[in-house]
C-alpha atoms as a PDB file:
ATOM      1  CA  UNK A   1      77.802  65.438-119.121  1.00  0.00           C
ATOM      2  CA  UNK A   2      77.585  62.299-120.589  1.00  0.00           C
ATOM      3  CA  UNK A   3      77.288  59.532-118.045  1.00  0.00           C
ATOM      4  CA  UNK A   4      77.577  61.795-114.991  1.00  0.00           C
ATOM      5  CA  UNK A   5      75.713  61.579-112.295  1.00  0.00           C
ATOM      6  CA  UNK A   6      73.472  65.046-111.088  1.00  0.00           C
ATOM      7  CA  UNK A   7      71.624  65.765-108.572  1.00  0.00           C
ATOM      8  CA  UNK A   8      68.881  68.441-108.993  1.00  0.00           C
ATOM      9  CA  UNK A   9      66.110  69.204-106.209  1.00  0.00           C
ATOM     10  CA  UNK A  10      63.059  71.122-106.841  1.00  0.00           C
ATOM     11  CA  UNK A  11      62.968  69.048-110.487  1.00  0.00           C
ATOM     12  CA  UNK A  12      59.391  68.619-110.905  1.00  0.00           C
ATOM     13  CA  UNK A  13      58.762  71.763-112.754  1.00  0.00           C
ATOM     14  CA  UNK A  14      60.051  75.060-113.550  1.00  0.00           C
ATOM     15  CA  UNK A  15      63.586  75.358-114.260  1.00  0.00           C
ATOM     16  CA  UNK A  16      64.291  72.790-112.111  1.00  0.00           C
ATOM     17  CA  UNK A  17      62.689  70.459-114.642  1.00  0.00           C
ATOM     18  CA  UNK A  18      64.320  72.705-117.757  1.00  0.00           C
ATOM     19  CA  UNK A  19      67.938  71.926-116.235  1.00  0.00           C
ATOM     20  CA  UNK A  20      66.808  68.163-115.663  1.00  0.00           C
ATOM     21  CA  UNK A  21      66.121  67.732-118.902  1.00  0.00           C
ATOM     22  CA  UNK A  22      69.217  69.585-120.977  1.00  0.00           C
ATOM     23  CA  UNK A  23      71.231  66.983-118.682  1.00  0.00           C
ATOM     24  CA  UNK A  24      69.465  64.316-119.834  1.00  0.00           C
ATOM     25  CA  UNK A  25      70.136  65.601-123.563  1.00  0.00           C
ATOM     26  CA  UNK A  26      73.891  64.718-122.835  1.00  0.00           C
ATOM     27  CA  UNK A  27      73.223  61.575-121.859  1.00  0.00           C
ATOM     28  CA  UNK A  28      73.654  62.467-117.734  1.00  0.00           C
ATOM     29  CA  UNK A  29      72.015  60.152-114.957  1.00  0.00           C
ATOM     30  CA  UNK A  30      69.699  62.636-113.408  1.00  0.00           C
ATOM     31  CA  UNK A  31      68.322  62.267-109.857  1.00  0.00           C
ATOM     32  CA  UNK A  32      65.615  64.255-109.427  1.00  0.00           C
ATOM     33  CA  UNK A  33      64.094  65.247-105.999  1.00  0.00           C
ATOM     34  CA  UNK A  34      61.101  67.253-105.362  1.00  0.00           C
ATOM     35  CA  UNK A  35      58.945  67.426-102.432  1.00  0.00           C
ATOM     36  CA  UNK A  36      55.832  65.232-103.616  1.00  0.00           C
ATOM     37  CA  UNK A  37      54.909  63.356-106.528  1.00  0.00           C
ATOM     38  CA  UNK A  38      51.589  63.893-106.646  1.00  0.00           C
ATOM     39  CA  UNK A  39      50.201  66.649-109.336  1.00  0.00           C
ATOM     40  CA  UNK A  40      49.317  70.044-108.068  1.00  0.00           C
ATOM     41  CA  UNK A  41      45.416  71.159-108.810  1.00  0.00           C
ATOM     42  CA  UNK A  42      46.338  74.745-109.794  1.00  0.00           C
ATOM     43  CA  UNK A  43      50.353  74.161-110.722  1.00  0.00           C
ATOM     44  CA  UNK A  44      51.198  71.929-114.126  1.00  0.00           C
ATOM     45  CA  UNK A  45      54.306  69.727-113.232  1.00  0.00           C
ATOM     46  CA  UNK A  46      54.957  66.465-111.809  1.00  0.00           C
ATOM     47  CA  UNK A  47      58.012  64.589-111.057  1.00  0.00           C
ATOM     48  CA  UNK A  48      56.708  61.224-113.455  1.00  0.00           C
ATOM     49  CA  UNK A  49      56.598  63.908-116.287  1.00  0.00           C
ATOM     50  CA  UNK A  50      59.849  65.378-115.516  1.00  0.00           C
ATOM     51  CA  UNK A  51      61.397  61.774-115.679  1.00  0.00           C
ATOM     52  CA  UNK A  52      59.510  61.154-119.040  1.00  0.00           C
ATOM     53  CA  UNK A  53      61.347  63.897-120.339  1.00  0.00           C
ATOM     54  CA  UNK A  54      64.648  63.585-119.577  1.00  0.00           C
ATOM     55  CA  UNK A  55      64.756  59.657-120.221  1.00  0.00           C
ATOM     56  CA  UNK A  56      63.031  61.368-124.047  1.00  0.00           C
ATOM     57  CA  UNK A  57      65.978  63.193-124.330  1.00  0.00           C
ATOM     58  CA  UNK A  58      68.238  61.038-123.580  1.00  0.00           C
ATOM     59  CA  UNK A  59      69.228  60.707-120.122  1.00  0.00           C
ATOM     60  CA  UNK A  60      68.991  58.135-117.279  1.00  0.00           C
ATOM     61  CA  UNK A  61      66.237  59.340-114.662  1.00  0.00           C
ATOM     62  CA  UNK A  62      65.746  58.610-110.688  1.00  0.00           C
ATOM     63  CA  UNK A  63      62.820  60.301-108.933  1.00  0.00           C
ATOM     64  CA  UNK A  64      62.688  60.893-105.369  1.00  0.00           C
ATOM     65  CA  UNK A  65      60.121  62.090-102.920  1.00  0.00           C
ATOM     66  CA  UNK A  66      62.302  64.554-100.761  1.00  0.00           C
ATOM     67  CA  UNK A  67      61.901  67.805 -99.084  1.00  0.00           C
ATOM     68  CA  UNK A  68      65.110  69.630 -98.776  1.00  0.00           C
ATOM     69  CA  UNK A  69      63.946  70.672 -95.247  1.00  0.00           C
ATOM     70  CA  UNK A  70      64.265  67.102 -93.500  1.00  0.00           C
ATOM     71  CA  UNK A  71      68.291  66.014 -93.537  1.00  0.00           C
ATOM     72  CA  UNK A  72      67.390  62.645 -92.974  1.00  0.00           C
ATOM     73  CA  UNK A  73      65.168  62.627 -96.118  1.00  0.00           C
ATOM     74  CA  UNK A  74      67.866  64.421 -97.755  1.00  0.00           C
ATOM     75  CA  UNK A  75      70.734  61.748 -96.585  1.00  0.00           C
ATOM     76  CA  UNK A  76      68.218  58.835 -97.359  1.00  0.00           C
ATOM     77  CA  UNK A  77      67.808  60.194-100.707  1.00  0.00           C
ATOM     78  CA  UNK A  78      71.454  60.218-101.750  1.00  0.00           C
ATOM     79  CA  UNK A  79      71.570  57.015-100.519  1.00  0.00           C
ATOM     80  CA  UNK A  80      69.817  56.121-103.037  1.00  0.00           C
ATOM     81  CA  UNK A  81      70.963  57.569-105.953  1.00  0.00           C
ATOM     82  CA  UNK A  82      74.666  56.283-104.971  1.00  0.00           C
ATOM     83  CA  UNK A  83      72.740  52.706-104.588  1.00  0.00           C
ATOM     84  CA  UNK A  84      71.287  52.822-108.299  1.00  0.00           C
ATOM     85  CA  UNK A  85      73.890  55.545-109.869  1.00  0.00           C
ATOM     86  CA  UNK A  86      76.884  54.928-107.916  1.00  0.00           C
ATOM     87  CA  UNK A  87      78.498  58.370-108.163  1.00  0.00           C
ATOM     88  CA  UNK A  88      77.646  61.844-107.428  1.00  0.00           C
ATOM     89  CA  UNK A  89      79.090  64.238-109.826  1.00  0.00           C
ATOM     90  CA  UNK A  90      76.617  67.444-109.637  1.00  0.00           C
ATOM     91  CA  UNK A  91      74.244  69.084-107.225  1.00  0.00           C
ATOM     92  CA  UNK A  92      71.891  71.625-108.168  1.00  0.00           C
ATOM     93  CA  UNK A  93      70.002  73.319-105.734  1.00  0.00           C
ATOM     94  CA  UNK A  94      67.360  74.641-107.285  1.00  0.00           C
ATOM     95  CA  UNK A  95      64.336  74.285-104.918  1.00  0.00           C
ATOM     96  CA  UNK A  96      63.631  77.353-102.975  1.00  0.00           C
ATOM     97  CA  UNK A  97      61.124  79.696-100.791  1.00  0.00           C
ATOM     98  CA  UNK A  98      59.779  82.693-102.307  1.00  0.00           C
ATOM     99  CA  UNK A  99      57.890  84.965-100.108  1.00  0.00           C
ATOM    100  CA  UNK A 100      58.320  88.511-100.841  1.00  0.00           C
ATOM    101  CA  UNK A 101      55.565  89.935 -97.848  1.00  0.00           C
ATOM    102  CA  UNK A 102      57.347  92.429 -95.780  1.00  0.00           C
ATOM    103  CA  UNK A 103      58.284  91.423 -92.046  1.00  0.00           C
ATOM    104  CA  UNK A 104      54.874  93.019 -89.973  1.00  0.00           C
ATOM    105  CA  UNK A 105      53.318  90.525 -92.445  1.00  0.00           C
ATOM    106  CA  UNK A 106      55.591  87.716 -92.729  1.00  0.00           C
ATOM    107  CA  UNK A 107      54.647  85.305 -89.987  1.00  0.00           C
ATOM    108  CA  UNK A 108      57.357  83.559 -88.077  1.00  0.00           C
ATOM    109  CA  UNK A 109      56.687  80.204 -89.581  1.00  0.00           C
ATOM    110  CA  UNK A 110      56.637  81.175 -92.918  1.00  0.00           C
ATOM    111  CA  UNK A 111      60.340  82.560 -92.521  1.00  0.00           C
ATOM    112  CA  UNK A 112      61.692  79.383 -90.666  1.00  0.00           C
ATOM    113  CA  UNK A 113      60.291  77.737 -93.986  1.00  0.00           C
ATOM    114  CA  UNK A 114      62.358  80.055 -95.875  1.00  0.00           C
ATOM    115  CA  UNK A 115      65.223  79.393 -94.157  1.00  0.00           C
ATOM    116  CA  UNK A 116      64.947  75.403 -94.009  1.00  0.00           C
ATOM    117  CA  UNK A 117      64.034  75.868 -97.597  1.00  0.00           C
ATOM    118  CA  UNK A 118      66.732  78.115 -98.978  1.00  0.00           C
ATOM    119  CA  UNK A 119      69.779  77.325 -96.548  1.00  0.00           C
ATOM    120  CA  UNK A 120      69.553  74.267 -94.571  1.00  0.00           C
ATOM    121  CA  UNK A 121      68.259  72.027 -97.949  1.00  0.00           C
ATOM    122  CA  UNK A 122      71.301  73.140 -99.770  1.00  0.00           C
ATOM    123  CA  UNK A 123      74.006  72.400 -96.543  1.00  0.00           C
ATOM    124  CA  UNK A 124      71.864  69.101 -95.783  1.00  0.00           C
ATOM    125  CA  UNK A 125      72.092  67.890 -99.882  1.00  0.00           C
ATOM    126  CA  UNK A 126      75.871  69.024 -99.596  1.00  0.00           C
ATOM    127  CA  UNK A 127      76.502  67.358 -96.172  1.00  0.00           C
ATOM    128  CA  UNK A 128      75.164  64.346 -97.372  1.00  0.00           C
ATOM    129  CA  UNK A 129      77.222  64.129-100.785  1.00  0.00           C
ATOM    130  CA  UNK A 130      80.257  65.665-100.050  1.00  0.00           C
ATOM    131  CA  UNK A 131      82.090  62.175 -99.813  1.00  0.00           C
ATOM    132  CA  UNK A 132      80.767  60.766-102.898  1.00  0.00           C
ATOM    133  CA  UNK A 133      81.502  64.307-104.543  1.00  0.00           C
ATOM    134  CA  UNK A 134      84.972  64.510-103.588  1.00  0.00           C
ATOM    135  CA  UNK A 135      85.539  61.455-105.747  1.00  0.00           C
ATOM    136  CA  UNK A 136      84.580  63.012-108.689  1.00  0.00           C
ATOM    137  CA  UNK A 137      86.825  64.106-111.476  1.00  0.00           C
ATOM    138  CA  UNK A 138      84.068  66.891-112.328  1.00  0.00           C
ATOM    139  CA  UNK A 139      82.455  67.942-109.609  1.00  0.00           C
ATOM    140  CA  UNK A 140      80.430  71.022-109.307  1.00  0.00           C
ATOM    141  CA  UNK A 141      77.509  72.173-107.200  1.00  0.00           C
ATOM    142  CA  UNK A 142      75.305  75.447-108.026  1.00  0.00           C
ATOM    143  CA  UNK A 143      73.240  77.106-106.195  1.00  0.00           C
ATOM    144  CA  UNK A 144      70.011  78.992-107.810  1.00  0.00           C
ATOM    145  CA  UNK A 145      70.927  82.059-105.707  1.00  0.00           C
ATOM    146  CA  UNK A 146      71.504  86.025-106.604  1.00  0.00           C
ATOM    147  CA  UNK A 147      74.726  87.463-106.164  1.00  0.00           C
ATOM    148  CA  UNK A 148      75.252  89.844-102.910  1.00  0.00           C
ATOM    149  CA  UNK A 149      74.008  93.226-103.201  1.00  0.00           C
ATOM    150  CA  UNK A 150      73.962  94.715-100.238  1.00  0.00           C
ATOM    151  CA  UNK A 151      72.269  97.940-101.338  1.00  0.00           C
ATOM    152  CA  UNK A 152      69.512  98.643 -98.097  1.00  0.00           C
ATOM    153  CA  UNK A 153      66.898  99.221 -99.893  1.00  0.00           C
ATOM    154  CA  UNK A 154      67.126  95.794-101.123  1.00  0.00           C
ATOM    155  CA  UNK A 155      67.073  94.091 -97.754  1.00  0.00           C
ATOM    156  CA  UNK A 156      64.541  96.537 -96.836  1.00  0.00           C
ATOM    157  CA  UNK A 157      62.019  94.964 -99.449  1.00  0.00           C
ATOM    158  CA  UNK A 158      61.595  91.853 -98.135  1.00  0.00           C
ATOM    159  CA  UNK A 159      63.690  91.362 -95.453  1.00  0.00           C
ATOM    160  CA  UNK A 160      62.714  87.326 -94.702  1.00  0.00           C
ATOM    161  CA  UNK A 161      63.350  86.452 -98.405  1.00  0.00           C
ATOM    162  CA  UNK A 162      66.483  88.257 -98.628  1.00  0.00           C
ATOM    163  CA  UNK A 163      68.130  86.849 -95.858  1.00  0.00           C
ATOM    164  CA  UNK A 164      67.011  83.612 -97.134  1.00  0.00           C
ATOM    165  CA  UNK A 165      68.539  83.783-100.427  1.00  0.00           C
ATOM    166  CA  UNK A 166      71.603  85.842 -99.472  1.00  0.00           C
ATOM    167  CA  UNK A 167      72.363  82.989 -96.743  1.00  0.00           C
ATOM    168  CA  UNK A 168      72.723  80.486 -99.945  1.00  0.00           C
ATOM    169  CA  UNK A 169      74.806  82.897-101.680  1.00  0.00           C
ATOM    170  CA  UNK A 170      76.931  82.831 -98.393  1.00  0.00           C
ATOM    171  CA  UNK A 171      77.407  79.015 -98.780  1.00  0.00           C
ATOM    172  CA  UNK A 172      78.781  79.726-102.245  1.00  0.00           C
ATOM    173  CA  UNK A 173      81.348  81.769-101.130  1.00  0.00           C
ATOM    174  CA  UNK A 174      82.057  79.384 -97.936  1.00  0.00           C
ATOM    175  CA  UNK A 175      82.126  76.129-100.105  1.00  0.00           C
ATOM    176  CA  UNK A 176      83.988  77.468-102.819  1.00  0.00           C
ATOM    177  CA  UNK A 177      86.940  78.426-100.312  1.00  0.00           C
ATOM    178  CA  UNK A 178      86.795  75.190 -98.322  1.00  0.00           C
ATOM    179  CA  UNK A 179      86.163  72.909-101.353  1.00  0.00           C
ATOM    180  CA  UNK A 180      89.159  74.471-103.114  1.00  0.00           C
ATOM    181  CA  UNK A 181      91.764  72.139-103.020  1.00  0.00           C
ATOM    182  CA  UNK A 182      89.547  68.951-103.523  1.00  0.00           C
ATOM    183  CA  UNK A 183      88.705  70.426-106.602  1.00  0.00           C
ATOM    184  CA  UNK A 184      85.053  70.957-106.241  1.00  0.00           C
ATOM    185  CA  UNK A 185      83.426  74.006-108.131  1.00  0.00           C
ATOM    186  CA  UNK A 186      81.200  75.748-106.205  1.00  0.00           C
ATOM    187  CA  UNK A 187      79.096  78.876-107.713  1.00  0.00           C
ATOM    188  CA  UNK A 188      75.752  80.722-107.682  1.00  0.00           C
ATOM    189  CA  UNK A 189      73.292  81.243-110.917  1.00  0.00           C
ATOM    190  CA  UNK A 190      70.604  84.069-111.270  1.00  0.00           C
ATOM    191  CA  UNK A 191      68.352  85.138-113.904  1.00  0.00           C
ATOM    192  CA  UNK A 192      69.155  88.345-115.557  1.00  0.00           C
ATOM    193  CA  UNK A 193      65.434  89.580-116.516  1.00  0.00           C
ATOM    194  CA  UNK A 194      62.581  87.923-114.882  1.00  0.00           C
ATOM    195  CA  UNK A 195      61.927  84.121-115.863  1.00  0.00           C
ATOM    196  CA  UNK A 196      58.663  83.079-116.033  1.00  0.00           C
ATOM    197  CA  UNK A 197      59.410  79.849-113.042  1.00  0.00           C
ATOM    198  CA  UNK A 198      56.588  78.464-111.306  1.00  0.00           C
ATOM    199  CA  UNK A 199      57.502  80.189-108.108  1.00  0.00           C
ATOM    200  CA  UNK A 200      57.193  83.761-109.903  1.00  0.00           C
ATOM    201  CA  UNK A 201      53.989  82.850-112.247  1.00  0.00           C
ATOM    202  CA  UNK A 202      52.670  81.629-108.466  1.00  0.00           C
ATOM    203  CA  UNK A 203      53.740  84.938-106.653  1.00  0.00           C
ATOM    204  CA  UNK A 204      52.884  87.738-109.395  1.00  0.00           C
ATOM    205  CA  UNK A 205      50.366  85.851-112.189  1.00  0.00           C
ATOM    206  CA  UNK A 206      50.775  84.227-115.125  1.00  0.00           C
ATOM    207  CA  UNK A 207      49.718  87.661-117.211  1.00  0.00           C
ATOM    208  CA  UNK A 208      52.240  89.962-115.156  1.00  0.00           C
ATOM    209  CA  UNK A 209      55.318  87.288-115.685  1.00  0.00           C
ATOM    210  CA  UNK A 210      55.102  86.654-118.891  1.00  0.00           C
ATOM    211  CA  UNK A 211      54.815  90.654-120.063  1.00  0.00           C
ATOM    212  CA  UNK A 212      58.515  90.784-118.484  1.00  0.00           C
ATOM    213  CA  UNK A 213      59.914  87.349-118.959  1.00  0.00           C
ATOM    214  CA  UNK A 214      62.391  84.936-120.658  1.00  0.00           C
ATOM    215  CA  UNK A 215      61.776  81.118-120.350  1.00  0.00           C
ATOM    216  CA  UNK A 216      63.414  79.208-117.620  1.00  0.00           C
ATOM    217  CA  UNK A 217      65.410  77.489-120.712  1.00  0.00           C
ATOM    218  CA  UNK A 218      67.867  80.755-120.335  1.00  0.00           C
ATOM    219  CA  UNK A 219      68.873  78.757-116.702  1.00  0.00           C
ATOM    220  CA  UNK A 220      69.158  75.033-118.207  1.00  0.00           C
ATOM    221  CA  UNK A 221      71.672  76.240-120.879  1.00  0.00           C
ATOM    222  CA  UNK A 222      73.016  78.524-118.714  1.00  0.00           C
ATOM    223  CA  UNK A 223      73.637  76.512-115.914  1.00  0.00           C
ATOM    224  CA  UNK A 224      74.827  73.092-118.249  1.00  0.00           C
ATOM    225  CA  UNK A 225      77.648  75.542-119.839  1.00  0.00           C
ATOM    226  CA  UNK A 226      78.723  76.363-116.013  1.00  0.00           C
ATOM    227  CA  UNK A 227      79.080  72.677-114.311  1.00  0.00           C
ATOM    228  CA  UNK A 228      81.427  71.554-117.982  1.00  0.00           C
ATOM    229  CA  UNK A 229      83.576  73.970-117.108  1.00  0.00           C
ATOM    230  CA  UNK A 230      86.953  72.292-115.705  1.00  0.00           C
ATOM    231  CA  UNK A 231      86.217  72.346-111.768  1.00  0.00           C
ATOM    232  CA  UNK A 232      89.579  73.403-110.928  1.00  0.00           C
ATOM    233  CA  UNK A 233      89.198  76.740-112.608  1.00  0.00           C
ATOM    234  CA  UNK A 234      85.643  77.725-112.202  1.00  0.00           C
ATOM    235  CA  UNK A 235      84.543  78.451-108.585  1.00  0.00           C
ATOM    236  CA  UNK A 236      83.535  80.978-106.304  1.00  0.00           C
ATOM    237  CA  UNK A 237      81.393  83.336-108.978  1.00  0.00           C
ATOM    238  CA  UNK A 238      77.989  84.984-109.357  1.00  0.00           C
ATOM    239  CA  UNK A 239      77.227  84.166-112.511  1.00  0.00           C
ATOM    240  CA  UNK A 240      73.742  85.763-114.013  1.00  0.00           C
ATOM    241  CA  UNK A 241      72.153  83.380-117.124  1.00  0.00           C
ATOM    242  CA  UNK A 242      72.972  86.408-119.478  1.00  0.00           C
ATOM    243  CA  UNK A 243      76.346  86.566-118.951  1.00  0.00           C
ATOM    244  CA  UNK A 244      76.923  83.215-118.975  1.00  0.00           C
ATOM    245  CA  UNK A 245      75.622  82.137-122.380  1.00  0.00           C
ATOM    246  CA  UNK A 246      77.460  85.707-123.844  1.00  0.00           C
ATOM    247  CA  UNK A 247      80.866  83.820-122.458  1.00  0.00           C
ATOM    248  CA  UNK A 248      79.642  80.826-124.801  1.00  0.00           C
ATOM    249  CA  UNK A 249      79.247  82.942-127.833  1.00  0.00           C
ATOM    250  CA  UNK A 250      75.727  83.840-127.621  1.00  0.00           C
ATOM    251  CA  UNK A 251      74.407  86.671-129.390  1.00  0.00           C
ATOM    252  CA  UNK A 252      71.027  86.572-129.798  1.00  0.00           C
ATOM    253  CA  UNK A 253      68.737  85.870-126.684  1.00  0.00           C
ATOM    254  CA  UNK A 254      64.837  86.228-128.571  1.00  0.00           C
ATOM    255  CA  UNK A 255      64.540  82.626-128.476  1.00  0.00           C
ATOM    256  CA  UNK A 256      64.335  82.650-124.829  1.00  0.00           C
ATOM    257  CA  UNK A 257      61.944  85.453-124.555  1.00  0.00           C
ATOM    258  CA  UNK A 258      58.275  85.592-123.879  1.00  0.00           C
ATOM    259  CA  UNK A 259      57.933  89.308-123.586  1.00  0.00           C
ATOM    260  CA  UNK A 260      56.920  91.420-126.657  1.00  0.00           C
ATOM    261  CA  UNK A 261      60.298  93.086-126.783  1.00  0.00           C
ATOM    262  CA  UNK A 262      63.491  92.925-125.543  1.00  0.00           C
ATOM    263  CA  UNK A 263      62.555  96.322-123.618  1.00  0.00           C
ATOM    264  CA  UNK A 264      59.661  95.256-122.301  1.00  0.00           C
ATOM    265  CA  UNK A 265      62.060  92.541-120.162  1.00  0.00           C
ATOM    266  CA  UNK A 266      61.994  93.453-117.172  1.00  0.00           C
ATOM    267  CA  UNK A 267      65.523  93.071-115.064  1.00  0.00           C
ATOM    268  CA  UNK A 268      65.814  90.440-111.780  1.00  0.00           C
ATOM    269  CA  UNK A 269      65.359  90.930-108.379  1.00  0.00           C
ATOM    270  CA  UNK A 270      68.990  91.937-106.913  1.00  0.00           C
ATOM    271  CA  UNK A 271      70.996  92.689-109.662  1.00  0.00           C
ATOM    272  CA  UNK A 272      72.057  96.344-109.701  1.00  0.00           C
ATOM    273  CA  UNK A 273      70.175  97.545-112.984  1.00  0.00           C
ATOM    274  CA  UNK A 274      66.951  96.028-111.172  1.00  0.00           C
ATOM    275  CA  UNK A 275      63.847  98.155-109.937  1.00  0.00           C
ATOM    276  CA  UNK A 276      62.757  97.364-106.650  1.00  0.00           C
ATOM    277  CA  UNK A 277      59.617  95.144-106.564  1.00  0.00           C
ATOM    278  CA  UNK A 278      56.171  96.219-105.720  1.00  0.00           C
ATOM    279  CA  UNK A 279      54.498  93.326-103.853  1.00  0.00           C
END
């Protein structure tokens, strides 16, 4: 990763901010979008302190006001990072929509956000640096997204979300096919057990997340062993975090936990071991 040039939206906290920074560790350029700058009353996390971090561990860091919903923000934000980085060598689109309240509840404009969020962000980022990614020896995108289970029941939980998430998984698929011959990698990364990101601690408590949950550290290593993989051989999969680092030779996974036990994890939305969430 040294050198390279990554692109990573939703970076001001959360594993967003945990990938940022194991880039920066290599020595990457890291551009880091997120949809305001300014801190949060009730949620930590700031893009500044994200920066901080990575240029601490060893990276080159770019902020950028942008929200993924507005293509022209999201084309005047590569802009940018081409202007000061001159390359684009890896998107990660990690900002996303949760919003797990069943349809009768779910109001109209709260799924259009979910869908601007989780679908048109990740096309507009890709739209935009497609070019400038096609000239890269190494280039990779990954979506934060859950591989496709189509069990009903599953749909049938939270309908708006779903769709929303699945849709990105779709683009995965899509990109990986059409980007084949460039070579760009194109794949999806999902949590195996519960991670305790900002968007979960937000949606279920702090208390409730943590009882179940792994760090969001599990996704930075997880997701830096996926885009140094060679580009022409690793596209098109649903990877989970788990299975990942177990490809890498890991064995033992207690660092990353914050649950009491290893049973007391508690497995992700989506996956096919996973309980269905009571919201």
């Amino acid at each position: 990763m040294n050198n390279r040039v990554v692109i990573i939206t939703g970076a001001s906290r959360g594993i967003g901010r945990e990938i940022a920074i194991r880039a920066g560790a290599d020595g990457a350029r890291v551009a880091l979008l997120a949809k305001t700058a300014t801190p949060h009353p009730k949620i930590s996390g700031t893009l500044t302190e994200t920066a901080q971090a990575v240029r601490a561990a060893g990276g080159q860091a770019l902020s950028l006001v942008c929200d993924v919903r507005d293509a022209a923000n999201v084309h005047n934000a590569v802009t940018e990072v081409v202007a000061t980085f001159g390359a684009i060598d890896v998107i990660i689109n990690n900002a996303g929509a949760l919003d797990l309240r069943r349809t009768p509840q779910l109001p109209p404009r709260n799924f259009e956000r979910l869908l601007a969020t989780n679908v048109a962000g990740p096309f507009a980022l890709v739209h935009a640096a497609y070019d400038h990614l096609r000239r890269s020896e190494a280039a990779h995108i990954l979506n934060i997204s859950p591989p496709l289970n189509l069990q009903p029941s599953w749909v049938g939980a939270h309908a708006g979300h779903t769709v929303g998430k699945y849709a990105e998984s779709l683009l995965t698929l899509g990109w990986a096919a059409e980007f084949a011959s460039v070579p760009i990698a194109v794949n999806s990364l999902w949590p195996a057990t519960t991670v305790a990101s900002t968007g979960m601690i937000t949606a279920m408590g702090e208390d409730v997340v943590t009882a179940q949950a792994r760090i969001p550290q599990i996704m930075a290593d997880a997701a830096h062993a996926i885009v140094t993989r060679p580009a022409g051989s690793c596209s098109g999969h649903f990877y989970t975090d788990e299975a990942v680092l177990a490809e890498e030779g890991v064995t033992d996974f207690s660092r990353y936990r914050l649950a009491a036990s290893e049973e007391d994890l508690a497995p992700n939305f989506y996956l096919p071991a996973a309980a269905l969430p009571t919201v």
